[in-house]
C-alpha atoms as a PDB file:
ATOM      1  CA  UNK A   1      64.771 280.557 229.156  1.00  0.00           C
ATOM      2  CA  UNK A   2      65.453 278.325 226.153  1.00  0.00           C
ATOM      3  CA  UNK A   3      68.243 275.716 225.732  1.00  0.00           C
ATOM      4  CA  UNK A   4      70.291 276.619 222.890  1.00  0.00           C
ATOM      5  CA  UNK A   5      70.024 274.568 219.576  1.00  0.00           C
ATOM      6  CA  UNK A   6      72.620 272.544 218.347  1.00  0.00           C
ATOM      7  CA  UNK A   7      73.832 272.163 214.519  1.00  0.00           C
ATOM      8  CA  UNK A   8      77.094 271.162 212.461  1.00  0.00           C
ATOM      9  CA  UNK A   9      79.029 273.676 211.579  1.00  0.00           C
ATOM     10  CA  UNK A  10      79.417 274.231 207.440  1.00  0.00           C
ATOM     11  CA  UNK A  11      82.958 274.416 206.526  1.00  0.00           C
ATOM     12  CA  UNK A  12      83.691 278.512 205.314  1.00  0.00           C
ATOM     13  CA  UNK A  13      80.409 279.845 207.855  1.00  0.00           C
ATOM     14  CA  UNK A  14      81.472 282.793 210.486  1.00  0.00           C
ATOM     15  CA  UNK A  15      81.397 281.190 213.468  1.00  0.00           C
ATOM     16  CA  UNK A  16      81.966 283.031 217.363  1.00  0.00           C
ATOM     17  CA  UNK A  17      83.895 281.717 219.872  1.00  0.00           C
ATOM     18  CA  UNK A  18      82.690 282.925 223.687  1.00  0.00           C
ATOM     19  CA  UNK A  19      83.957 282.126 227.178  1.00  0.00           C
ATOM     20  CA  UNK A  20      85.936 284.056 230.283  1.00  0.00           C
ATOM     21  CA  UNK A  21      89.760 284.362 230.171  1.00  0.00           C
ATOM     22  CA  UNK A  22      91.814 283.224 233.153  1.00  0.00           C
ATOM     23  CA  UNK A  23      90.989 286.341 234.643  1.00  0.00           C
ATOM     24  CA  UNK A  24      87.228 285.581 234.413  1.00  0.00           C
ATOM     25  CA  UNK A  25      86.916 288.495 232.082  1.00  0.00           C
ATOM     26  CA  UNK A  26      83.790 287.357 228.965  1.00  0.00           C
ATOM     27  CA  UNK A  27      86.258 286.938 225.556  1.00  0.00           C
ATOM     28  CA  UNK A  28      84.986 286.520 222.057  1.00  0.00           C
ATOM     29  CA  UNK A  29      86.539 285.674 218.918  1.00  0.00           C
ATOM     30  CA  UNK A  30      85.217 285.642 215.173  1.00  0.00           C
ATOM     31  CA  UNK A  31      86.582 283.388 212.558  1.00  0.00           C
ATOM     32  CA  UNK A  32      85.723 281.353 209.667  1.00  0.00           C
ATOM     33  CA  UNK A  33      85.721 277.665 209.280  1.00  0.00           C
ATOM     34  CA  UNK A  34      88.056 275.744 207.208  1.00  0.00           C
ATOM     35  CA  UNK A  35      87.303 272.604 206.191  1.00  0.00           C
ATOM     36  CA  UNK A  36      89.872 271.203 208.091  1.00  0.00           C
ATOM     37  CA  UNK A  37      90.077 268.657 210.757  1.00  0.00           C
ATOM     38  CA  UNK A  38      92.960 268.139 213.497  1.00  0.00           C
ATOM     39  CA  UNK A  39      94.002 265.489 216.015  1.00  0.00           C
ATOM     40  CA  UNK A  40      95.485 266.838 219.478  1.00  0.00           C
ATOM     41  CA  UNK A  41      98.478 265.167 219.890  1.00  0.00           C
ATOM     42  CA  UNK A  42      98.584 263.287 223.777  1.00  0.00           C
ATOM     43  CA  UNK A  43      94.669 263.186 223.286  1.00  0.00           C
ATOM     44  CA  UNK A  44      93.130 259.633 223.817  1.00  0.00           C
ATOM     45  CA  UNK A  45      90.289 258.808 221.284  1.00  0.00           C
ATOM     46  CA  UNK A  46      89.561 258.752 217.957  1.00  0.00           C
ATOM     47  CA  UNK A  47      88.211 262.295 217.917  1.00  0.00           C
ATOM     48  CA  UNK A  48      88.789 264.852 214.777  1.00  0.00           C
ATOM     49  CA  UNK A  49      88.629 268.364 215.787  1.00  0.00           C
ATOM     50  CA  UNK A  50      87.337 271.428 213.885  1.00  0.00           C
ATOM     51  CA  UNK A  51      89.065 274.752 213.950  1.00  0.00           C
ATOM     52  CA  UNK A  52      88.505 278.367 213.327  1.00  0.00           C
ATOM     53  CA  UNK A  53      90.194 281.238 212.564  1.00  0.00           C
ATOM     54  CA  UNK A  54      88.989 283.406 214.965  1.00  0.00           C
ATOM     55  CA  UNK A  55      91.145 284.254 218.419  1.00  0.00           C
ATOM     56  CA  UNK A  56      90.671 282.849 221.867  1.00  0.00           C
ATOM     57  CA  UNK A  57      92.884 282.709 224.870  1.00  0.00           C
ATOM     58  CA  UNK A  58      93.576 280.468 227.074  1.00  0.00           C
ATOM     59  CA  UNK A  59      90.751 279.650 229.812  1.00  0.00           C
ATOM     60  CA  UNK A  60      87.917 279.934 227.061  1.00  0.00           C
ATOM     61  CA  UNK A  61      87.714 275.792 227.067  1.00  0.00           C
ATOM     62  CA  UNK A  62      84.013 274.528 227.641  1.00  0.00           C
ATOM     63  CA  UNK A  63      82.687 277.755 225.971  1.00  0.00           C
ATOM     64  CA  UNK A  64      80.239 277.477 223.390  1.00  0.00           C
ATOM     65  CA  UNK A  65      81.186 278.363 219.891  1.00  0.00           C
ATOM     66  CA  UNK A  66      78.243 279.798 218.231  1.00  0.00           C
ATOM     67  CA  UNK A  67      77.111 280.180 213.983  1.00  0.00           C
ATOM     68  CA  UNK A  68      75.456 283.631 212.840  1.00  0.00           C
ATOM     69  CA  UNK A  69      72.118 281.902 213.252  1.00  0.00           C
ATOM     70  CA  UNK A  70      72.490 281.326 216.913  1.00  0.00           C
ATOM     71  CA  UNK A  71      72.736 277.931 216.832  1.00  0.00           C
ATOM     72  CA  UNK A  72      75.582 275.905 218.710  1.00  0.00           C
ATOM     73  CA  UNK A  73      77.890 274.848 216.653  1.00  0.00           C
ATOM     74  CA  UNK A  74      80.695 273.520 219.201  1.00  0.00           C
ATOM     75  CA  UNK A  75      83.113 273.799 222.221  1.00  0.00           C
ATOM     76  CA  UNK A  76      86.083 275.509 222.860  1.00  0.00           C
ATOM     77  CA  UNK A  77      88.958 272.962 223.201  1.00  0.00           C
ATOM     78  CA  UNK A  78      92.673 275.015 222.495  1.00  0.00           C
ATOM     79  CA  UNK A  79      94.293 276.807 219.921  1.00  0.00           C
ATOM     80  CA  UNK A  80      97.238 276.299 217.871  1.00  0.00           C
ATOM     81  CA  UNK A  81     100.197 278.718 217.789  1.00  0.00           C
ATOM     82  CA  UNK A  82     101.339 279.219 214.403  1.00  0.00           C
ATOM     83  CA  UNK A  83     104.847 278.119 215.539  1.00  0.00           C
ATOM     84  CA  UNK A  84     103.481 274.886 216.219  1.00  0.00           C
ATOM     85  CA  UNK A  85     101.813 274.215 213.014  1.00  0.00           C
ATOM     86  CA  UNK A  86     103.776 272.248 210.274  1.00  0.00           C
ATOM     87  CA  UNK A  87     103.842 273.552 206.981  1.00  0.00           C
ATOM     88  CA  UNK A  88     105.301 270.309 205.359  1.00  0.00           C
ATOM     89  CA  UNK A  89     102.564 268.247 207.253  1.00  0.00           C
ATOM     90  CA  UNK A  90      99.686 270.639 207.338  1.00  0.00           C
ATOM     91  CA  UNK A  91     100.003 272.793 204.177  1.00  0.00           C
ATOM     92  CA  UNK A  92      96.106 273.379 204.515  1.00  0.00           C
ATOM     93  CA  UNK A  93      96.775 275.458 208.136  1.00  0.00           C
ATOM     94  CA  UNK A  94     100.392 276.915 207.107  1.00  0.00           C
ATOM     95  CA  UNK A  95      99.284 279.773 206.279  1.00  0.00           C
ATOM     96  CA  UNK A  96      96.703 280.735 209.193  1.00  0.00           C
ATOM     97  CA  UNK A  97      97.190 283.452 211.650  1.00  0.00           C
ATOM     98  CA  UNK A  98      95.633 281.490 214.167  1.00  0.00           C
ATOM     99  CA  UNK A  99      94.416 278.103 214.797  1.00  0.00           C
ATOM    100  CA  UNK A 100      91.309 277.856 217.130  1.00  0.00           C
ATOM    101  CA  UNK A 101      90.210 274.216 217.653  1.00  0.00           C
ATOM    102  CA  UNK A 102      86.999 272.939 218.731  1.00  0.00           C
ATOM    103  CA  UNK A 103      84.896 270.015 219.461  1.00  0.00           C
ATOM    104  CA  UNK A 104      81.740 270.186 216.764  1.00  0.00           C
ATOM    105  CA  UNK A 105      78.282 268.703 217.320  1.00  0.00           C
ATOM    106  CA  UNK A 106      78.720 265.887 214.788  1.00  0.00           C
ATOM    107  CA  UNK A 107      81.707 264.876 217.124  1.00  0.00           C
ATOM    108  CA  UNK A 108      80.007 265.906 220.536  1.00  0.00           C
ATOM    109  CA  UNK A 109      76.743 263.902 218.904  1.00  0.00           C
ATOM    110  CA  UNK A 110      79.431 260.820 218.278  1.00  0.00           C
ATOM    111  CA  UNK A 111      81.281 261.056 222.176  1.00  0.00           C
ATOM    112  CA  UNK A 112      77.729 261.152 223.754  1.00  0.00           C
ATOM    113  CA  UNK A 113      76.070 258.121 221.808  1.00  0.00           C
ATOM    114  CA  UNK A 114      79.496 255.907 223.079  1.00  0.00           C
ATOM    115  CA  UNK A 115      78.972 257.026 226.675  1.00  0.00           C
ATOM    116  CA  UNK A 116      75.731 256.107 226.382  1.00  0.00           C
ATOM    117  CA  UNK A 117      75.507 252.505 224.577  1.00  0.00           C
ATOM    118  CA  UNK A 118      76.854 250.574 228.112  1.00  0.00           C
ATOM    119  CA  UNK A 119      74.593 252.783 230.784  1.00  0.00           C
ATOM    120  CA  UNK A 120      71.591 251.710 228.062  1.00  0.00           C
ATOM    121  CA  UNK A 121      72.684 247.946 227.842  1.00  0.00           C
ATOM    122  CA  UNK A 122      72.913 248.049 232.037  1.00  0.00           C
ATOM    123  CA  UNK A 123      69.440 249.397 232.217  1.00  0.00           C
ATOM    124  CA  UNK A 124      67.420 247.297 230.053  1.00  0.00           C
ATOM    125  CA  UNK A 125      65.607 244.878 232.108  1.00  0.00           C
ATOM    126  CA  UNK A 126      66.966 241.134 231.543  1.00  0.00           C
ATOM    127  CA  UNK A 127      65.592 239.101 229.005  1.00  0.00           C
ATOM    128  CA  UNK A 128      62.954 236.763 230.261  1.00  0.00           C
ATOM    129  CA  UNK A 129      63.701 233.311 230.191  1.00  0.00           C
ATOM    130  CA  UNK A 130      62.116 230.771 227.851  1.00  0.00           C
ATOM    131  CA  UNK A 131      59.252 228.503 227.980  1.00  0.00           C
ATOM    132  CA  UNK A 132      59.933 225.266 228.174  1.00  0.00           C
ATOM    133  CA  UNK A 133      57.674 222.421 227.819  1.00  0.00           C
ATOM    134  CA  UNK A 134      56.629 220.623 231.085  1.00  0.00           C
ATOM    135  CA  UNK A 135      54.292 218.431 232.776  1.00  0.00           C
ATOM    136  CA  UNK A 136      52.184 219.240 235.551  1.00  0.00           C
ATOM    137  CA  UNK A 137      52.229 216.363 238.315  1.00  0.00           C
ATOM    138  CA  UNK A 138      49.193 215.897 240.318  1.00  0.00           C
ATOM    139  CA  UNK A 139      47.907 213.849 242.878  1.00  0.00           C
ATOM    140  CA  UNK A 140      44.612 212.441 243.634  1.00  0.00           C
ATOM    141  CA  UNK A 141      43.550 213.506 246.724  1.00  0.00           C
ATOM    142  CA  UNK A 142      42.007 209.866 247.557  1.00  0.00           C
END
């Protein structure tokens, strides 16, 4: 078996959400891709999440969200209720059925490269010292 391939999304593709539902039952969703981006409020980070148009339910989180071509294209994070969405401050999502929000690679790319930075500077072996200039003292062995 193959690992999937990853890609970033293109804003306005048909992407597919997958996962199981709290009942462990497989789920799928089809939506398209707006170019917008959202911050979860209570969410630590600087991350900007992507979002769909297609359904999901709640228990889909950590489920791959899939282009036409296969590729990966993201993670299920949460979804938006349209009650929740702000018209005044989000004009560009006002008018959506549905919000589906997910994490996409360029941002899963971003997370991974952080975690990995300080586990790369811990395992690089330590810098060898300097030369310095010296003298070699020896005796005569009379």
């Amino acid at each position: 078996m193959q690992a999937p391939l990853w890609r970033q999304y293109v804003p306005g593709e048909t992407v597919t959400a997958v996962g199981f539902n709290s009942m462990m039952m497989p789920v799928k969703g089809t939506g398209r891709t707006p170019a917008s981006l959202v911050r979860l409020k209570d969410t630590p980070g600087s991350v900007f999440y992507s979002v769909h148009d297609g359904p999901i339910v709640k228990g889909i989180s950590g489920g791959p969200v899939f282009a036409d071509d296969g590729k990966v294209v993201g993670i299920n994070i949460a979804y938006i209720s349209k009650s929740e969405i702000n018209a005044l401050n989000r004009p560009d999502l006002a008018g959506s059925e549905r919000v589906s929000v997910f994490m996409s690679f360029n941002e899963i790319d971003k997370e991974w490269r952080r975690y990995q930075y300080p586990l790369a500077r811990k395992s690089a072996p330590a810098p060898r010292p300097e030369a310095i200039k010296g003298y070699v003292a020896a005796t005569s062995g009379h």
